[in-house]
C-alpha atoms as a PDB file:
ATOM      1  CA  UNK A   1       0.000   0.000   0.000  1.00  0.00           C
ATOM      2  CA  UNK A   2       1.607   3.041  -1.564  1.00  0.00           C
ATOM      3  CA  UNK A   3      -0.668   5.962   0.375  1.00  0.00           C
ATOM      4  CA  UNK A   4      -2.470   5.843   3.746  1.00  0.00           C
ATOM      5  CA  UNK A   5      -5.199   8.475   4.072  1.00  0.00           C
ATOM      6  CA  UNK A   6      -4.526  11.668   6.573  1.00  0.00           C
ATOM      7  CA  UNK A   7      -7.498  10.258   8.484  1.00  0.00           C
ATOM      8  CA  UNK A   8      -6.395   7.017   9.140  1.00  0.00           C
ATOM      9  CA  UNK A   9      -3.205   8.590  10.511  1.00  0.00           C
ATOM     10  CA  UNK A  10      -5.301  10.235  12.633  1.00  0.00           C
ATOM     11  CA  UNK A  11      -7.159   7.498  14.080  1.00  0.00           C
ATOM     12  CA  UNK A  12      -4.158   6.021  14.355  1.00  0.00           C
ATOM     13  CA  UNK A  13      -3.181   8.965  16.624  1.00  0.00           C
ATOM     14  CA  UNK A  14      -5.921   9.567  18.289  1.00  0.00           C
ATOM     15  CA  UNK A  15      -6.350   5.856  19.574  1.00  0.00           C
ATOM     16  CA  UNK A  16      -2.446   5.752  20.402  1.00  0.00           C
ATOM     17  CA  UNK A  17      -0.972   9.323  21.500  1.00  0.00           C
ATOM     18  CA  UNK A  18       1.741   8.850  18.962  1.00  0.00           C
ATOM     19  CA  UNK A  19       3.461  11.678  16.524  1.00  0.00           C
ATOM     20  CA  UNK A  20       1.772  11.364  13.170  1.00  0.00           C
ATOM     21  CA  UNK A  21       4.931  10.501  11.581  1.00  0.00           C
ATOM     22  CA  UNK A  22       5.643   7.265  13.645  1.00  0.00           C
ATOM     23  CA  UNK A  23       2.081   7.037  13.041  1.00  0.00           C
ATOM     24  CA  UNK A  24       1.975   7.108   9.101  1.00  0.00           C
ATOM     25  CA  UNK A  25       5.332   4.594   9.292  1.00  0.00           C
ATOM     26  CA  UNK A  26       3.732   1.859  11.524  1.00  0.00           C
ATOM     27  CA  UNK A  27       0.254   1.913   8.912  1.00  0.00           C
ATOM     28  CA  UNK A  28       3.075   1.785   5.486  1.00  0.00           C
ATOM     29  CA  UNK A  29       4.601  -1.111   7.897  1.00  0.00           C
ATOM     30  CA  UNK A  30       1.545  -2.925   8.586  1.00  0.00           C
ATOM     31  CA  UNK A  31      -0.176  -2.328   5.086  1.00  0.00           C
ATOM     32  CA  UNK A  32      -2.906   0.032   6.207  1.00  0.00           C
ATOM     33  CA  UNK A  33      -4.089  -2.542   8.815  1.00  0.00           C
ATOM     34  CA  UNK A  34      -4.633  -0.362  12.309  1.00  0.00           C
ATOM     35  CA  UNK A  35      -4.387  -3.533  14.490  1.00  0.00           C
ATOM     36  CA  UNK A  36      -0.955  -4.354  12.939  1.00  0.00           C
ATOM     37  CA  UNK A  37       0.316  -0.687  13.478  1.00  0.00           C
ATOM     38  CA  UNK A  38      -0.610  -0.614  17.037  1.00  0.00           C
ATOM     39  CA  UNK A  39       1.402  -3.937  17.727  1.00  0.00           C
ATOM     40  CA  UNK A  40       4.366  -2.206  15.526  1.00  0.00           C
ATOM     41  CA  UNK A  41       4.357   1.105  17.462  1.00  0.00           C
ATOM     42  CA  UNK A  42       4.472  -1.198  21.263  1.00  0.00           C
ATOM     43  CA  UNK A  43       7.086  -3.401  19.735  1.00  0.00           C
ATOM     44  CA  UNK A  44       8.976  -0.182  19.299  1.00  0.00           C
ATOM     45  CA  UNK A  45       8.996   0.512  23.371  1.00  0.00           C
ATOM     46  CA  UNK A  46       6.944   3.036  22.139  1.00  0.00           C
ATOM     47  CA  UNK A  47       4.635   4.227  25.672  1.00  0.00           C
ATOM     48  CA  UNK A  48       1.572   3.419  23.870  1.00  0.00           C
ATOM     49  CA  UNK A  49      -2.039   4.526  25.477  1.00  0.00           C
ATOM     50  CA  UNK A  50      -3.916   2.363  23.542  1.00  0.00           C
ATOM     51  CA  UNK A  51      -7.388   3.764  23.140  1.00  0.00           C
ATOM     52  CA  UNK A  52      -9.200   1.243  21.853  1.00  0.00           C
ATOM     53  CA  UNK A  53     -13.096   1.597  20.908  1.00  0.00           C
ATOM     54  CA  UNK A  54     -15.106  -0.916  19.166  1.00  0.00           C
ATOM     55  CA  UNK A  55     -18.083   0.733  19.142  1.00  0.00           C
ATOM     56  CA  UNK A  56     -21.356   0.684  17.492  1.00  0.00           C
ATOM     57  CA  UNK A  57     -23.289   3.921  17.316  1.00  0.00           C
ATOM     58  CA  UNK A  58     -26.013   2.995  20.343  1.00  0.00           C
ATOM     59  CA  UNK A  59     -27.414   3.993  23.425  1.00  0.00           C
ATOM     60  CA  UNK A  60     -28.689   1.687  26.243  1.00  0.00           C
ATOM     61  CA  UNK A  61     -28.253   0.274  29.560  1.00  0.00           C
ATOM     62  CA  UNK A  62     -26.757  -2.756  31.551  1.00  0.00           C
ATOM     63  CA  UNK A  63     -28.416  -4.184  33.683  1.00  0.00           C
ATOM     64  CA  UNK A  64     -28.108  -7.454  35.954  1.00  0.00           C
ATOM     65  CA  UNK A  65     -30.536  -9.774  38.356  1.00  0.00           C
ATOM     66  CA  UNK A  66     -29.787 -12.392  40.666  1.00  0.00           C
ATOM     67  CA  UNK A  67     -32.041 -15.049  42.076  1.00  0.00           C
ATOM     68  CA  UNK A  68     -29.477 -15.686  44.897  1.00  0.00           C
ATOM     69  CA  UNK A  69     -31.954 -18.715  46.162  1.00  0.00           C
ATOM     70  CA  UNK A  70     -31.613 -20.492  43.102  1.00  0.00           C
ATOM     71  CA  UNK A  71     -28.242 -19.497  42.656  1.00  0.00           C
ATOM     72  CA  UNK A  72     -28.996 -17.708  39.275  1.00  0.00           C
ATOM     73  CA  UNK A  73     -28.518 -14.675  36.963  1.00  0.00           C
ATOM     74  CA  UNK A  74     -28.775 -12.777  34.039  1.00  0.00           C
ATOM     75  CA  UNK A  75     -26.513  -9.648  32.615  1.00  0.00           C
ATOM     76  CA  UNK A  76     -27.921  -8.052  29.711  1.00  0.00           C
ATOM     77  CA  UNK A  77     -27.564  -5.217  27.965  1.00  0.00           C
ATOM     78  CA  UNK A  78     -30.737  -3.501  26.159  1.00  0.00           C
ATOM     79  CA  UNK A  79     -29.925  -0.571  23.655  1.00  0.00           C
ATOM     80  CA  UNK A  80     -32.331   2.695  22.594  1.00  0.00           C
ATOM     81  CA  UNK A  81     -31.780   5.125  20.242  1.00  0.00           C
ATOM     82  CA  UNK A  82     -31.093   8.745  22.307  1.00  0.00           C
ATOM     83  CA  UNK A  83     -29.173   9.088  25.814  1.00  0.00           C
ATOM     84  CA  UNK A  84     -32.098  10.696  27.491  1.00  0.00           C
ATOM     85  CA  UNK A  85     -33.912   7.334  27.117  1.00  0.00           C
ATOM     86  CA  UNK A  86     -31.580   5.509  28.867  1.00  0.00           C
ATOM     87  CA  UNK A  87     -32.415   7.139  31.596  1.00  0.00           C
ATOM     88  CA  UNK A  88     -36.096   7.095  31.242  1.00  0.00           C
ATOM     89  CA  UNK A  89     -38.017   4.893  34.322  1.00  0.00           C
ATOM     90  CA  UNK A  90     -40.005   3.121  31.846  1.00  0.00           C
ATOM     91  CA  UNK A  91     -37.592   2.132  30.132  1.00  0.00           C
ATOM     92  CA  UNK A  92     -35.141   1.128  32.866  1.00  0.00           C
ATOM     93  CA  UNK A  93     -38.393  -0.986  34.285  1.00  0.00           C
ATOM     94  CA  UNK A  94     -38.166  -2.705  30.765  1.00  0.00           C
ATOM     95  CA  UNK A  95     -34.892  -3.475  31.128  1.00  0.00           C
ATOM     96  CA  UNK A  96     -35.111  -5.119  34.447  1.00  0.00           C
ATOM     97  CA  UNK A  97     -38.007  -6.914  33.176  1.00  0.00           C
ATOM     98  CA  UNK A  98     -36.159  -8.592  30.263  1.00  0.00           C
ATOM     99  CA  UNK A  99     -33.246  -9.508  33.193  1.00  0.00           C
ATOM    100  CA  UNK A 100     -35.805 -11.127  34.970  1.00  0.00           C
ATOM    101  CA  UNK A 101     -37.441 -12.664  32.074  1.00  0.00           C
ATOM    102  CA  UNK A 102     -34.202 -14.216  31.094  1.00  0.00           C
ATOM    103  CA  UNK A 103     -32.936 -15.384  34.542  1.00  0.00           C
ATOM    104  CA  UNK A 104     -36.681 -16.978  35.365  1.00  0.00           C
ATOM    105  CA  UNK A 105     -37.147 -18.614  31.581  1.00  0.00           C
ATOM    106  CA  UNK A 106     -33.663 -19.993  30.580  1.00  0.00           C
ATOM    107  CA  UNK A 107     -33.874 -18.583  27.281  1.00  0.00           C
ATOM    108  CA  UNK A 108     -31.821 -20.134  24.469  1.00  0.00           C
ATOM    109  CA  UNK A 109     -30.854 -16.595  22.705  1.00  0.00           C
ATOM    110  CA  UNK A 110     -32.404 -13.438  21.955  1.00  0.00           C
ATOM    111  CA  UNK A 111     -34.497 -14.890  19.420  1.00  0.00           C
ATOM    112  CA  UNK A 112     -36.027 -17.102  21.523  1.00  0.00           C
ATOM    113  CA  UNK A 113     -36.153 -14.674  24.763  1.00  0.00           C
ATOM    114  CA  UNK A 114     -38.690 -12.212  22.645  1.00  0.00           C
ATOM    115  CA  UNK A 115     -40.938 -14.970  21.392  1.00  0.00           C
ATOM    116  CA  UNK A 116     -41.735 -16.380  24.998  1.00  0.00           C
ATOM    117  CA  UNK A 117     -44.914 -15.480  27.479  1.00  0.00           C
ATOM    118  CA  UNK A 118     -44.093 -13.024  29.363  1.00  0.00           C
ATOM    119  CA  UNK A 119     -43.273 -14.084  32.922  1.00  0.00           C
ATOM    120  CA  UNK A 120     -45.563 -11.021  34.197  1.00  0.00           C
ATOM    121  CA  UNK A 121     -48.347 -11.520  32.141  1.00  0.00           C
ATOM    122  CA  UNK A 122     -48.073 -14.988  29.974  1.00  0.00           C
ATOM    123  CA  UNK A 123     -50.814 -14.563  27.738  1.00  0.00           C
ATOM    124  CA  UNK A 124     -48.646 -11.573  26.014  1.00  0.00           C
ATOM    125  CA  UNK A 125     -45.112 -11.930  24.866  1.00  0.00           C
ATOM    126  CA  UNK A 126     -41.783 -10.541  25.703  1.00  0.00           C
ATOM    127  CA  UNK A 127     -41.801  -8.861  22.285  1.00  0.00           C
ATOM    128  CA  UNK A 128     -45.406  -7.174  23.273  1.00  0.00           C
ATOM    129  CA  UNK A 129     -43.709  -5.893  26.536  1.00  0.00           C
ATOM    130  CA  UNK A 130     -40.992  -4.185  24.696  1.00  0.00           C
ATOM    131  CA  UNK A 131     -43.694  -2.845  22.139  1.00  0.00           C
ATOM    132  CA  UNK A 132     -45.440  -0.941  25.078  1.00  0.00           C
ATOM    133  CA  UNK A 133     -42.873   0.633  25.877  1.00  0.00           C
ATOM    134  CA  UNK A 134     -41.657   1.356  22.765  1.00  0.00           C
ATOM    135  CA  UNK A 135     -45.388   2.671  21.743  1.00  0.00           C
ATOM    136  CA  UNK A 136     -44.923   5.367  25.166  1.00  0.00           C
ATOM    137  CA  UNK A 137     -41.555   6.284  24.179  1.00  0.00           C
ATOM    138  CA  UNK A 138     -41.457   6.452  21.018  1.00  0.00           C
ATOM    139  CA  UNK A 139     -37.825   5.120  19.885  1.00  0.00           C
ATOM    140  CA  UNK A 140     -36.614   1.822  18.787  1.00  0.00           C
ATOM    141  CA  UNK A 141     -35.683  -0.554  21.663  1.00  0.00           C
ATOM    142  CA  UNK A 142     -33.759  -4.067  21.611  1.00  0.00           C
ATOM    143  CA  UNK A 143     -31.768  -6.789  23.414  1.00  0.00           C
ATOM    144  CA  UNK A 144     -28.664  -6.587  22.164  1.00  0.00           C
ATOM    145  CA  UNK A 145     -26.981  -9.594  24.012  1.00  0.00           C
ATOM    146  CA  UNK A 146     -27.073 -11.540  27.696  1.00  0.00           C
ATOM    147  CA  UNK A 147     -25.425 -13.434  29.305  1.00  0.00           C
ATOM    148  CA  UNK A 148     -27.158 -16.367  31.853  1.00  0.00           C
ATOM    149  CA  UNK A 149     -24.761 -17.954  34.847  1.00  0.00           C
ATOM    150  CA  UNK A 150     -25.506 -20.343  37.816  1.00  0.00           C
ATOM    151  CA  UNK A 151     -23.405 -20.460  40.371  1.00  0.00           C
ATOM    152  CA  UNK A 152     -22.939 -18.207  43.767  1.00  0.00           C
ATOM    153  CA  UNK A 153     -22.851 -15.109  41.784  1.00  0.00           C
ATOM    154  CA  UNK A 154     -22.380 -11.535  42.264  1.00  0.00           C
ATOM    155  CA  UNK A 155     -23.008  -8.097  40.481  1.00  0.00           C
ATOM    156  CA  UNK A 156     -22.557  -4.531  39.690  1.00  0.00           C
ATOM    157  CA  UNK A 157     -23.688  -1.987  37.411  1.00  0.00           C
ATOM    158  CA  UNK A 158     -22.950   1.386  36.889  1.00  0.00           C
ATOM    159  CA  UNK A 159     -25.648   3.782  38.391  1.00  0.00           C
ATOM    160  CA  UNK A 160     -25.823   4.930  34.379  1.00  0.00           C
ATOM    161  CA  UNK A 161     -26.130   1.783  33.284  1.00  0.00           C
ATOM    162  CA  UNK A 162     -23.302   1.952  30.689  1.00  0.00           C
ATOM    163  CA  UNK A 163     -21.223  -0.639  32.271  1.00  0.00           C
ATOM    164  CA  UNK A 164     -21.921  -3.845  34.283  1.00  0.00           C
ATOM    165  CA  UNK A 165     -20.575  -7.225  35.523  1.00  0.00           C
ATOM    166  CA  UNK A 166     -21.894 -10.698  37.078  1.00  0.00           C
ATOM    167  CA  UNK A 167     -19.191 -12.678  38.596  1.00  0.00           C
ATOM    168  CA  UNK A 168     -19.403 -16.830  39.501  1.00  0.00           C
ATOM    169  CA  UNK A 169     -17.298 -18.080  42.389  1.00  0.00           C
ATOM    170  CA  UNK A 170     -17.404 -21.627  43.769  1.00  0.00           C
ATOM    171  CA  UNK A 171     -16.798 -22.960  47.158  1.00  0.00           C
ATOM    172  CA  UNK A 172     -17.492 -24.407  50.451  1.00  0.00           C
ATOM    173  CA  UNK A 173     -18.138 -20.787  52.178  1.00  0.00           C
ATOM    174  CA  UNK A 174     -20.806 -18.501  51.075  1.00  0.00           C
ATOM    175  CA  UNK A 175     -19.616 -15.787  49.513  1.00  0.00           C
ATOM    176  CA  UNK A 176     -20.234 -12.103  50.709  1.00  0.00           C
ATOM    177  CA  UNK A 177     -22.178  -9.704  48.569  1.00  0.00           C
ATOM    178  CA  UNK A 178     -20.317  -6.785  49.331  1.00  0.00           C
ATOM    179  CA  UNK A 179     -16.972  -8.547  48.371  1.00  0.00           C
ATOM    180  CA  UNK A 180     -18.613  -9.762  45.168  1.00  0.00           C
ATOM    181  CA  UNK A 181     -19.876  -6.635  44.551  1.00  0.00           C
ATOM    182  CA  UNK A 182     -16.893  -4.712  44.796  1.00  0.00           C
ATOM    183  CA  UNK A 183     -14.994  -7.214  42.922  1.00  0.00           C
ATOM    184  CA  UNK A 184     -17.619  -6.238  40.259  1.00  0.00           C
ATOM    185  CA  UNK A 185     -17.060  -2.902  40.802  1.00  0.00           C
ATOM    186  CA  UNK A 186     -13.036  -3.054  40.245  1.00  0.00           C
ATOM    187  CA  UNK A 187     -13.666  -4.990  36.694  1.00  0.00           C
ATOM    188  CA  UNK A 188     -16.195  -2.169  35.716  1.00  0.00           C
ATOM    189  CA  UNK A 189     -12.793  -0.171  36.516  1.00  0.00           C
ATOM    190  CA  UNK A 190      -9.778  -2.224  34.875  1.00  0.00           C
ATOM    191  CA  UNK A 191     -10.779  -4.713  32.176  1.00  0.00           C
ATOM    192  CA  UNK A 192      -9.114  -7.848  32.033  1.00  0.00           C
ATOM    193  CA  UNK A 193      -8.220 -10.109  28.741  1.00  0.00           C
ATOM    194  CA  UNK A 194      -8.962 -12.616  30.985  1.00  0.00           C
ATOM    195  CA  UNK A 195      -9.793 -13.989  34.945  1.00  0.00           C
ATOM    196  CA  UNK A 196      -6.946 -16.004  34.955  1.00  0.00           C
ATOM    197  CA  UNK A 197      -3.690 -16.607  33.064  1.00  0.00           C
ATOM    198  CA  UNK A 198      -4.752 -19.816  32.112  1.00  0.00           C
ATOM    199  CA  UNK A 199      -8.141 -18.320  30.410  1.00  0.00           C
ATOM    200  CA  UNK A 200      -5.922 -15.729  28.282  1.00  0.00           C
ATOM    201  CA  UNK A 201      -6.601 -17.041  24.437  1.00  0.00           C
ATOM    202  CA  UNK A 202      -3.454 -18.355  22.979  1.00  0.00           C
ATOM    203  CA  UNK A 203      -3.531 -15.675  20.338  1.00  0.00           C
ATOM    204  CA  UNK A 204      -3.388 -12.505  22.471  1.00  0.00           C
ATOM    205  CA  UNK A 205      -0.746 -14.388  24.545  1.00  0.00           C
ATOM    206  CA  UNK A 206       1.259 -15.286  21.826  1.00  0.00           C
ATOM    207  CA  UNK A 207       0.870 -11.592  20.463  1.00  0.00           C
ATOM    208  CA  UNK A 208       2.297 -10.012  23.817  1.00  0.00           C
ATOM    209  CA  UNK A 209       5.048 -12.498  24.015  1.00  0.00           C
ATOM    210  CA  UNK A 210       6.240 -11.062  20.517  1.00  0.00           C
ATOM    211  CA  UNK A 211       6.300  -7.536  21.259  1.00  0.00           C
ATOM    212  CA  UNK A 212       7.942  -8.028  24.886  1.00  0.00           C
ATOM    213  CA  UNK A 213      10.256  -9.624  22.887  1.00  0.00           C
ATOM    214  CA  UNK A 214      10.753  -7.091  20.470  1.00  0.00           C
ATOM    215  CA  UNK A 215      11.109  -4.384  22.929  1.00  0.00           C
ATOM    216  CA  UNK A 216      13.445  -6.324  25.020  1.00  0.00           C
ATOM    217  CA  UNK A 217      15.630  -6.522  21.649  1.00  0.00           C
ATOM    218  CA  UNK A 218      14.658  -2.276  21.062  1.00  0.00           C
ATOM    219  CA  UNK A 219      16.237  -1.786  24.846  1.00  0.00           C
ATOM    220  CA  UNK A 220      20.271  -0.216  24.564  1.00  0.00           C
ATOM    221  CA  UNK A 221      20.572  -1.831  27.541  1.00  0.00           C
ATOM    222  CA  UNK A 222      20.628  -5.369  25.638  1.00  0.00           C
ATOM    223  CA  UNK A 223      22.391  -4.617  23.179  1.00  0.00           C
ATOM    224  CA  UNK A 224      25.121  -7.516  22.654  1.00  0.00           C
ATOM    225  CA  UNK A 225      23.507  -9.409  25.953  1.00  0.00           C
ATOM    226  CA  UNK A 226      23.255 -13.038  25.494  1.00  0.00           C
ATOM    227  CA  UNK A 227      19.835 -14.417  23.701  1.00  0.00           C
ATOM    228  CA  UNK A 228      19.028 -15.916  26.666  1.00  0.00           C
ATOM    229  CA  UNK A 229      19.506 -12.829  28.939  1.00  0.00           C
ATOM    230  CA  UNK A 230      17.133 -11.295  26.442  1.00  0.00           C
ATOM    231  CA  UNK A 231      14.521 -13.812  26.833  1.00  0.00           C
ATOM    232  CA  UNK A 232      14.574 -13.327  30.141  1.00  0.00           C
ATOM    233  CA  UNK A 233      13.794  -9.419  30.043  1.00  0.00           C
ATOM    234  CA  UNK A 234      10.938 -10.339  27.735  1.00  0.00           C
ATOM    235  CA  UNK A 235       9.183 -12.686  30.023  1.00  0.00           C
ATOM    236  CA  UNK A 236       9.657 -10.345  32.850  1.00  0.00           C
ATOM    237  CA  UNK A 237       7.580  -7.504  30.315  1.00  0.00           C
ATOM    238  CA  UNK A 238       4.854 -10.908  29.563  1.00  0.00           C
ATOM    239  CA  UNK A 239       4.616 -11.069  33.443  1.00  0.00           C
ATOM    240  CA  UNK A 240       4.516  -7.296  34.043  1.00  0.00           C
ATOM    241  CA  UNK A 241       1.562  -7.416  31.244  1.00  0.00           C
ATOM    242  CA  UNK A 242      -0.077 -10.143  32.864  1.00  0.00           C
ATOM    243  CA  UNK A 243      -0.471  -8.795  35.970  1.00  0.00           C
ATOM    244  CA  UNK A 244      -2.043  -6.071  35.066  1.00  0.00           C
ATOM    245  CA  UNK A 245      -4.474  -7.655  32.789  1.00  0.00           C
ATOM    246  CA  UNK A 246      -5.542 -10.730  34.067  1.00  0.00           C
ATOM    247  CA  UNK A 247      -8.133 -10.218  36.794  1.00  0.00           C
ATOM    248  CA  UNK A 248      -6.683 -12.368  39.847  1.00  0.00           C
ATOM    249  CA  UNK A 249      -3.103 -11.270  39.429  1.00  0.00           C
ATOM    250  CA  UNK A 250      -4.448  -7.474  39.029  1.00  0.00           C
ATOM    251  CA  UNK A 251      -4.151  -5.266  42.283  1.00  0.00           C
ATOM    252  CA  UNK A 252      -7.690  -5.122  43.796  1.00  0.00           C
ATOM    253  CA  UNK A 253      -8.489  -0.918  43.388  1.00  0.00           C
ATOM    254  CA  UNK A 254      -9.512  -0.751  46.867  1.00  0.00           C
ATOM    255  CA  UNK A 255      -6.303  -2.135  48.425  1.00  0.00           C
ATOM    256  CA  UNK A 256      -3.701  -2.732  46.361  1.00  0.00           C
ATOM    257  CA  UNK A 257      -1.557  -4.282  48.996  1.00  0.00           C
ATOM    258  CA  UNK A 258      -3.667  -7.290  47.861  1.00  0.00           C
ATOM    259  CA  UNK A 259      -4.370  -9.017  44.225  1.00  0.00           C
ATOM    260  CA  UNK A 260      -7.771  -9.858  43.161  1.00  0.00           C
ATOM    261  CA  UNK A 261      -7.027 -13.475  44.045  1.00  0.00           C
ATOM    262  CA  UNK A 262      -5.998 -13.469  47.281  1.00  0.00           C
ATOM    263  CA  UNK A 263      -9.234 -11.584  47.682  1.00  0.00           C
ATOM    264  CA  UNK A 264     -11.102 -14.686  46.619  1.00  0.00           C
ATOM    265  CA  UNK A 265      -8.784 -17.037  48.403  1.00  0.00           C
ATOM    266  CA  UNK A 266      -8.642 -15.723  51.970  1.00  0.00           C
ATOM    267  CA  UNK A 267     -12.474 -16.108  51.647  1.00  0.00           C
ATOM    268  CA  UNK A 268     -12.757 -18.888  50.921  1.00  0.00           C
ATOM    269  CA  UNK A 269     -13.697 -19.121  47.430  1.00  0.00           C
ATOM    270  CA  UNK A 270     -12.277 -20.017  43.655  1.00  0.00           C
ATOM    271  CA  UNK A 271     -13.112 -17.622  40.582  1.00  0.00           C
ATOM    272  CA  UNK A 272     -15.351 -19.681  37.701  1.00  0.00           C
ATOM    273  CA  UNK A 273     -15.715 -16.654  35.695  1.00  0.00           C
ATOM    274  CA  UNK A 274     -17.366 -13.045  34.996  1.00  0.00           C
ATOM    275  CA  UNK A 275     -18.964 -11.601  32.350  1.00  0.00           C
ATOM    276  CA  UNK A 276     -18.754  -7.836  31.610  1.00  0.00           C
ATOM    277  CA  UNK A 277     -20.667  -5.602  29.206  1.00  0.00           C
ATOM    278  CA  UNK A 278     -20.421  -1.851  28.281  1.00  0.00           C
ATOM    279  CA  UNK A 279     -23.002  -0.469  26.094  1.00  0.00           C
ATOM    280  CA  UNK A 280     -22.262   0.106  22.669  1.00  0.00           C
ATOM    281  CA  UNK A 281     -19.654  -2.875  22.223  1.00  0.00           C
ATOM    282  CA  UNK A 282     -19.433  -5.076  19.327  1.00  0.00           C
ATOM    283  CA  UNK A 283     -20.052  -8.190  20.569  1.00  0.00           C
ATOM    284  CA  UNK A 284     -17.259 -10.872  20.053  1.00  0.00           C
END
């Protein structure tokens, strides 16, 4: 690719805090592919603030409900066309009724979630309760995606709705709410690849153990060091990376004098998983 366009350099930029010109190099590097130039400028040492945002043009909330006797529990997230909406009672009362809906009914997918009675009213469906509200407000109204978990489970959404989590733990002590909760709360604030460094697809992994590599090779202070002296400072970088994106090796944000894991282990309990949604996403 001979020319990349001034406006790809700039989303290039803009996503990565880097000087156009290292910018406009990486995208000639990488063939115009903005993925590839973000991996070039990192393995570079470059201090990279990588801003990414897959997003579709939506509005919406998250929203999450438990049935803690049954051990069971929906996140979902439910989009609208305008901001103000999102907001809207009747349509936050929606929301929490398709949660519900979807936590009580065991639904296979979305398809299938609209099509069945409603658990409020069964002679009507789920599609008929979204209509009503959508005939009051007046703008288009979906479920975009959910996800359904069993387990002792936890949650937290944000009080806009534009971010929220359900974690699963296991174990032979019941687990707190609050710690659950604020466990939820800290992914809502640092998203992780992955809950533990076993979970992290081979892919990504094998991604960041190239670029520590390359920018143990970029670092003068390896210059002429033995290969394996290199490898080393490249698995320290993997490590350093892994800690601070894999949810039980990350730093809880309310004390970081303790991970995420010993969290979970000095109660008592082992992580199964979590599931977090922020509105807008393109689902994977």
């Amino acid at each position: 690719m001979s020319e990349i366009s001034a406006a790809t350099v700039k989303k290039l930029r803009d996503r990565t805090n880097q000087p156009m010109m290292d910018c406009k190099k990486a995208l000639l590097e990488a063939a115009g592919d903005m993925e590839k130039a973000v991996d070039i400028l990192r393995s570079r040492g470059k201090n990279v603030a990588d801003k990414r945002v897959d997003k579709e043009t939506a509005e919406g909330r998250v929203v999450a409900y438990i049935d803690q006797a049954n051990q069971v529990g929906t996140l979902m997230e439910v989009r609208t066309e305008s901001a103000p909406v999102a907001k809207n009672d009747e349509f936050i009362k929606l929301c929490n009724d398709l949660a519900k809906q979807a936590t009580e009914k065991n639904p296979a997918n979305v398809e299938e979630l609209v099509k069945q009675p409603f658990y409020a009213d069964p002679g009507r469906t789920v599609q008929d309760r979204i209509d009503d509200t959508v005939g009051q407000i007046r703008e288009k109204m979906l479920v975009a995606r959910f996800a359904r978990l069993t387990g002792q489970l936890g949650a937290y959404c944000h009080h806009d709705g534009s971010v929220g989590v359900m974690i699963q733990v296991e174990g032979p002590n019941k687990a707190e709410p609050q710690l659950l909760r604020d466990i939820c709360m800290h992914i809502t604030a640092i998203p992780s690849v992955a809950g533990t460094r076993d979970d992290v697809p081979a892919d990504i992994l094998a991604r960041e153990r190239d670029i520590a590599i390359a920018q143990a090779r970029e670092d003068p202070k390896m210059v002429g060091k033995p290969d394996k002296i290199v490898e080393g400072a490249a698995q320290g970088k993997l490590n350093k990376w892994l800690a601070q994106n894999v949810l039980l090796d990350q730093p809880f944000v309310k004390d970081e004098t303790k991970t995420v894991g010993q969290l979970l282990k000095d109660a008592g309990l082992k992580f199964v998983k979590f599931v977090r949604f922020k509105v807008g996403e393109v689902a994977k």
